[in-house]
N, C-alpha and C. Protein backbone atom coordinates (compact mmCIF):
# COMPACT_ATOMS: atom_id res chain seq x y z
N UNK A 1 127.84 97.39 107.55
CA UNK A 1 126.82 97.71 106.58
C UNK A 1 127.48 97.80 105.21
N UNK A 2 126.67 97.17 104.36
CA UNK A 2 127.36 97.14 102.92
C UNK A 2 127.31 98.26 102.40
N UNK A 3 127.95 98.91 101.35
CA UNK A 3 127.64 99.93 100.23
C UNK A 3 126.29 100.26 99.83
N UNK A 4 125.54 98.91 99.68
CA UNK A 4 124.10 99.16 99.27
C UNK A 4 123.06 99.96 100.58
N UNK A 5 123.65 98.71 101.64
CA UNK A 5 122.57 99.24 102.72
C UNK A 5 123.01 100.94 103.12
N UNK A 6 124.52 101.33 102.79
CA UNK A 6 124.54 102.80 103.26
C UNK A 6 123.91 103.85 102.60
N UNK A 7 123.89 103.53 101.34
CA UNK A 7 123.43 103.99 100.02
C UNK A 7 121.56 104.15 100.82
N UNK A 8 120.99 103.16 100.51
CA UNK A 8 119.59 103.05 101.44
C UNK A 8 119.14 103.92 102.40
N UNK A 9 120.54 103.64 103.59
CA UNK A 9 120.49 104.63 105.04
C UNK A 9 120.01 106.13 104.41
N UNK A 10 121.12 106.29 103.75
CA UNK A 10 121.25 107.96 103.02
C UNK A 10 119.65 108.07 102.53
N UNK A 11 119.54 107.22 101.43
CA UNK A 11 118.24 107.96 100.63
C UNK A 11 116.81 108.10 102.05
N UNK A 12 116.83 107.08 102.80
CA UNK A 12 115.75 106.73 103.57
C UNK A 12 115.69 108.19 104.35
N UNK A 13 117.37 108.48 105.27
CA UNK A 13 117.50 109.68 105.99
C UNK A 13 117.14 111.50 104.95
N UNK A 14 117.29 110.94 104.11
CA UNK A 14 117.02 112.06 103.24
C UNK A 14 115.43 112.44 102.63
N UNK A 15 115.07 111.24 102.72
CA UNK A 15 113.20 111.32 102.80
C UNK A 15 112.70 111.26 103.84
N UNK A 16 113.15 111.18 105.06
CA UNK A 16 112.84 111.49 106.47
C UNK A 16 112.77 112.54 106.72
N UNK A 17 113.84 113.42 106.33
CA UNK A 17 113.83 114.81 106.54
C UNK A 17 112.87 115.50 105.73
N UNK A 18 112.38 115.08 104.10
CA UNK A 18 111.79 115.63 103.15
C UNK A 18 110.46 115.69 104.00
N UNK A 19 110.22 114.32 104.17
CA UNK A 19 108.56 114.36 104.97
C UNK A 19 108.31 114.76 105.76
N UNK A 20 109.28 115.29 106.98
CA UNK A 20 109.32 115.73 107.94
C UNK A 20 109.18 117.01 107.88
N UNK A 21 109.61 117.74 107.00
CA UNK A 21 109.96 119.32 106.73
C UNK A 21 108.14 119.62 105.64
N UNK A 22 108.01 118.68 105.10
CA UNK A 22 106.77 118.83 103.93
C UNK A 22 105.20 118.38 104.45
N UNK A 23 105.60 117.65 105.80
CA UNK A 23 104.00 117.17 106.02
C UNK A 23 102.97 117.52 106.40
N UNK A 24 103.28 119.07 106.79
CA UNK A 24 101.89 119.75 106.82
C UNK A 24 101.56 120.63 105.67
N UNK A 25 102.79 120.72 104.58
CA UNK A 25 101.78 121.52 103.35
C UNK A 25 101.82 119.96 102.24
N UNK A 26 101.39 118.90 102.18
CA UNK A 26 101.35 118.37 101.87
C UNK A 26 99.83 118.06 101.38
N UNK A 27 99.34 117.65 100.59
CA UNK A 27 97.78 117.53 100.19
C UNK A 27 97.69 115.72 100.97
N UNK A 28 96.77 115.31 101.94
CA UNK A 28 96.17 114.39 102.41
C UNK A 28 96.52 113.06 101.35
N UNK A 29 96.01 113.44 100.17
CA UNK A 29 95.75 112.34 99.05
C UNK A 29 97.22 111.92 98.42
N UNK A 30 98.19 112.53 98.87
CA UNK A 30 99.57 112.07 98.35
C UNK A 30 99.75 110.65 98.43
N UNK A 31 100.48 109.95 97.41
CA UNK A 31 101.23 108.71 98.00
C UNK A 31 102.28 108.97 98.15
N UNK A 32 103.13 109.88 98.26
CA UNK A 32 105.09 109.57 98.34
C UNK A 32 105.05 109.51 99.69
N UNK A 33 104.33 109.41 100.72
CA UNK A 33 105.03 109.11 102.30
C UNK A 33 104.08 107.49 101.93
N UNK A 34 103.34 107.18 101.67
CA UNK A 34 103.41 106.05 101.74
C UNK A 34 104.41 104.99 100.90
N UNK A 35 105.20 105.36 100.15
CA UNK A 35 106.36 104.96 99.39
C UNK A 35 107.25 105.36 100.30
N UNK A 36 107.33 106.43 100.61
CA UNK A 36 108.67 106.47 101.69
C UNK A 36 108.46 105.39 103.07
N UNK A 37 107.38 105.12 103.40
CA UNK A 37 107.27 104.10 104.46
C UNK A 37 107.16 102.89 103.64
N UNK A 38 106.76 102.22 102.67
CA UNK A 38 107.47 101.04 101.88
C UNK A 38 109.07 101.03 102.11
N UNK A 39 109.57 101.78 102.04
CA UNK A 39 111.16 101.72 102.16
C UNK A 39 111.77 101.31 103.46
N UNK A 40 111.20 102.74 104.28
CA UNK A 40 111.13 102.53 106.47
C UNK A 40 111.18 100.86 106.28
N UNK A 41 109.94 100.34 106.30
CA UNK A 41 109.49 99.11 106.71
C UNK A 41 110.67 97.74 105.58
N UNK A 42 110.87 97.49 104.67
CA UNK A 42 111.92 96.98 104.24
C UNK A 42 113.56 97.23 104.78
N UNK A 43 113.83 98.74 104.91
CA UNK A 43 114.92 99.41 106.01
C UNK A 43 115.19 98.56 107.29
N UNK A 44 113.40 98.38 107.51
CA UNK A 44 113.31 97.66 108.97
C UNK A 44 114.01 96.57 109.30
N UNK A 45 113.24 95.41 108.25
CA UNK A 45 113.14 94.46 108.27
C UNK A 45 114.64 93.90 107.30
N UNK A 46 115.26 94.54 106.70
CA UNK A 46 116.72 94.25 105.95
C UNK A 46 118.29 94.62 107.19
N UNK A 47 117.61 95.67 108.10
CA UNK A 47 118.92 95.83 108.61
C UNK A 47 117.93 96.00 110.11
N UNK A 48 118.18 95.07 111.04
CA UNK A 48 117.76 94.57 112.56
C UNK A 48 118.65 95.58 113.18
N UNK A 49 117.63 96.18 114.36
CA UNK A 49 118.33 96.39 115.69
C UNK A 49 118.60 98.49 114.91
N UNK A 50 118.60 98.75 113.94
CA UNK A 50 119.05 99.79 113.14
C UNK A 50 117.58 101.17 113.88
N UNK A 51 116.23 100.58 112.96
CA UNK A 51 115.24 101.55 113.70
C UNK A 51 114.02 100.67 114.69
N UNK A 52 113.38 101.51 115.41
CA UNK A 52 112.46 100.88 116.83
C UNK A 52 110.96 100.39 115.71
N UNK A 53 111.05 98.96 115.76
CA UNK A 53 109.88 98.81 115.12
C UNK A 53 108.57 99.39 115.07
N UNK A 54 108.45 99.87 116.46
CA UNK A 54 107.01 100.61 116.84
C UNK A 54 106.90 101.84 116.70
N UNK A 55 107.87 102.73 116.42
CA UNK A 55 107.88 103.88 115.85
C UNK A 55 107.49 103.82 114.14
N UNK A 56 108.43 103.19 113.77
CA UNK A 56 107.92 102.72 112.06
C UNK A 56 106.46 102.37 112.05
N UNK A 57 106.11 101.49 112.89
CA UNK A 57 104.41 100.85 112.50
C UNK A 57 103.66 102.33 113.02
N UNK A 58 103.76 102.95 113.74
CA UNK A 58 103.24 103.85 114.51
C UNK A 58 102.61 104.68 113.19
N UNK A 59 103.72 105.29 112.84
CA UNK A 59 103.87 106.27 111.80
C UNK A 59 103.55 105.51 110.50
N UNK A 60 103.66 104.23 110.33
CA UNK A 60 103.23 103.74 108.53
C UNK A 60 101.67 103.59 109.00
N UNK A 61 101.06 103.75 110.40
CA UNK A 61 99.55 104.31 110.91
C UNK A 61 99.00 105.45 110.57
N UNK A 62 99.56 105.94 111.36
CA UNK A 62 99.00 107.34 110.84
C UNK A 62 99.18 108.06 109.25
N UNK A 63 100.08 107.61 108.92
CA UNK A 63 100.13 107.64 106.78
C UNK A 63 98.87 107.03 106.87
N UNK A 64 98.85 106.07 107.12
CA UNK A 64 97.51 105.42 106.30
C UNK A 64 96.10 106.02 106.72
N UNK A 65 96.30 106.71 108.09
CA UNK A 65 95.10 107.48 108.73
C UNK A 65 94.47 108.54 107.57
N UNK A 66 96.06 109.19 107.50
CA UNK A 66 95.93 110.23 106.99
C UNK A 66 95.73 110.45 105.24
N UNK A 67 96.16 109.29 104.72
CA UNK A 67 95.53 108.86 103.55
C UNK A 67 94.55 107.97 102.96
N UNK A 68 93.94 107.76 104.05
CA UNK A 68 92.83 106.75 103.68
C UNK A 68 91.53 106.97 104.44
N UNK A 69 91.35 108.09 105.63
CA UNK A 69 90.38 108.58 106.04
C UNK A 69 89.94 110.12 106.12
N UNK A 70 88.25 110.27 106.25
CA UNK A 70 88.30 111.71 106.64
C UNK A 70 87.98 111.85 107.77
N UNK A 71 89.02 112.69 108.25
CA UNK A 71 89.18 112.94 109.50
C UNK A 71 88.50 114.37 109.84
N UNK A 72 88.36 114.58 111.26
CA UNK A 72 87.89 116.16 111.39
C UNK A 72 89.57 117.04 111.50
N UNK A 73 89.42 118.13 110.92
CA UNK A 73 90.73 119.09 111.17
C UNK A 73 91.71 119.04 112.65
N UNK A 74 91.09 118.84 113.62
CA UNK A 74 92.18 118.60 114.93
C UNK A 74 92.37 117.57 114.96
N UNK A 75 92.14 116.64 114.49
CA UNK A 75 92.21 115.06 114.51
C UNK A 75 93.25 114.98 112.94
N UNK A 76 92.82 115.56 112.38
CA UNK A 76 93.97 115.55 111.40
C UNK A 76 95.37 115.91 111.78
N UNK A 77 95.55 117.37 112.65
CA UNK A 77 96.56 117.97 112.83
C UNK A 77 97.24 117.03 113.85
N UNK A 78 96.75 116.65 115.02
CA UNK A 78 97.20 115.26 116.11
C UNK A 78 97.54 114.16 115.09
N UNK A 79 97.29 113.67 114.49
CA UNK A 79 97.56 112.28 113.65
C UNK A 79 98.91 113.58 112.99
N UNK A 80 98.91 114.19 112.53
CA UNK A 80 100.58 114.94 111.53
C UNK A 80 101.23 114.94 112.75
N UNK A 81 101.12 115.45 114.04
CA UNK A 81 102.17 115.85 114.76
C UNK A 81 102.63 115.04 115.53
N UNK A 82 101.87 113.60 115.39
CA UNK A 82 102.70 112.12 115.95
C UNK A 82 103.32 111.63 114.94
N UNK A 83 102.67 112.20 113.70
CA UNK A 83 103.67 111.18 112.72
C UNK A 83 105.14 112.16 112.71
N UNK A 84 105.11 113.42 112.27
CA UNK A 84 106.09 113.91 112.87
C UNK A 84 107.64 113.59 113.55
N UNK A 85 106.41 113.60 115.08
CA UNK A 85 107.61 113.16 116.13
C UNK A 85 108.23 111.59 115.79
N UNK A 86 107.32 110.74 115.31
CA UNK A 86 107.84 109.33 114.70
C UNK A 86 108.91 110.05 113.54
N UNK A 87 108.57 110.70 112.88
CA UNK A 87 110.20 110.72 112.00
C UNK A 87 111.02 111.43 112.70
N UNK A 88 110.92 112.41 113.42
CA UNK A 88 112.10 113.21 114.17
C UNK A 88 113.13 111.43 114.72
N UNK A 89 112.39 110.92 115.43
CA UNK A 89 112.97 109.92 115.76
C UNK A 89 113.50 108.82 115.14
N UNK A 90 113.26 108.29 113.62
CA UNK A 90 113.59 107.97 112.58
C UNK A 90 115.12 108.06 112.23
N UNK A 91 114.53 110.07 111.80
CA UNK A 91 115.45 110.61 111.48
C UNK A 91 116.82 110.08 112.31
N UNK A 92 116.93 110.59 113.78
CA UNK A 92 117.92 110.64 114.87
C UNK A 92 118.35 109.43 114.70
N UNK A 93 117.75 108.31 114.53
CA UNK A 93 118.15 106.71 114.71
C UNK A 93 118.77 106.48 113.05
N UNK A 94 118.66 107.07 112.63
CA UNK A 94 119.20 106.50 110.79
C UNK A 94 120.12 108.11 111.31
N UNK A 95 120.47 109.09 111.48
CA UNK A 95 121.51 109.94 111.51
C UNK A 95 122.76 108.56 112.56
N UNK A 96 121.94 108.59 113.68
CA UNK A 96 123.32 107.71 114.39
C UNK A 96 123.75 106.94 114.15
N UNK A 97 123.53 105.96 113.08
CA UNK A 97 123.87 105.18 112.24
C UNK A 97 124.80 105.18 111.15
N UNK A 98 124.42 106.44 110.93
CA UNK A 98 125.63 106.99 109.59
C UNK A 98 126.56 107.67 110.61
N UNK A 99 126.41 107.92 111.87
CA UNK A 99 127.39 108.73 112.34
C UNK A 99 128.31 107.82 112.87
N UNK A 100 127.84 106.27 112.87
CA UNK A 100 128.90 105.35 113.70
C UNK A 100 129.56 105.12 112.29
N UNK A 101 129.28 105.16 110.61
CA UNK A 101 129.83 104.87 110.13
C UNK A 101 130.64 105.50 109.80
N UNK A 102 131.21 106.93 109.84
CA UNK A 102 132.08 107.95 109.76
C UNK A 102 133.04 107.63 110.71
N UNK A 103 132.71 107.55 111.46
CA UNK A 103 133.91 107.40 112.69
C UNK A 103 134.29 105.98 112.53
């Protein structure tokens, strides 16, 4: 991985965690997770084999659920707590990545 793409890894893993830690006091109408999944999905598609495509689409789903519909309140909270677990897993897959590059 080049300088740039580690540079990337970092910022991407570092807004993984932001969204992850922020997405339930977050106001519905935000765009920065849909900018942070502009990134995921280029991440994706620039460095192969790195994160599980269907976790990314999963979760750049439910962003868009969650910013582009009204939902009822438990249907809201189910759509946060899959997108969620899609970044926990994100997260873990862009951490092991930087962790093969340390070693």
């Amino acid at each position: 991985m080049s300088n740039i793409g580690f540079v990337f890894t970092v910022a991407l893993l570092a807004g993984t965690v932001w969204l992850a830690a922020t997405r339930f006091r977050l106001r519905l109408e935000n765009n920065w997770p849909l900018l942070y999944y502009f990134g995921a999905v280029v991440h994706l598609n620039a460095y192969t084999g790195v994160l599980n495509a269907y976790v990314v689409y999963v979760a750049v789903i439910c962003a868009l659920l969650l910013r582009f519909e009204f939902l009822n309140e438990r249907v809201v909270t189910l759509v946060r707590f899959i997108e969620v677990g899609c970044l926990l897993n994100l997260g873990w897959s862009l951490f092991g990545v930087l962790w093969k590059e340390f070693r």
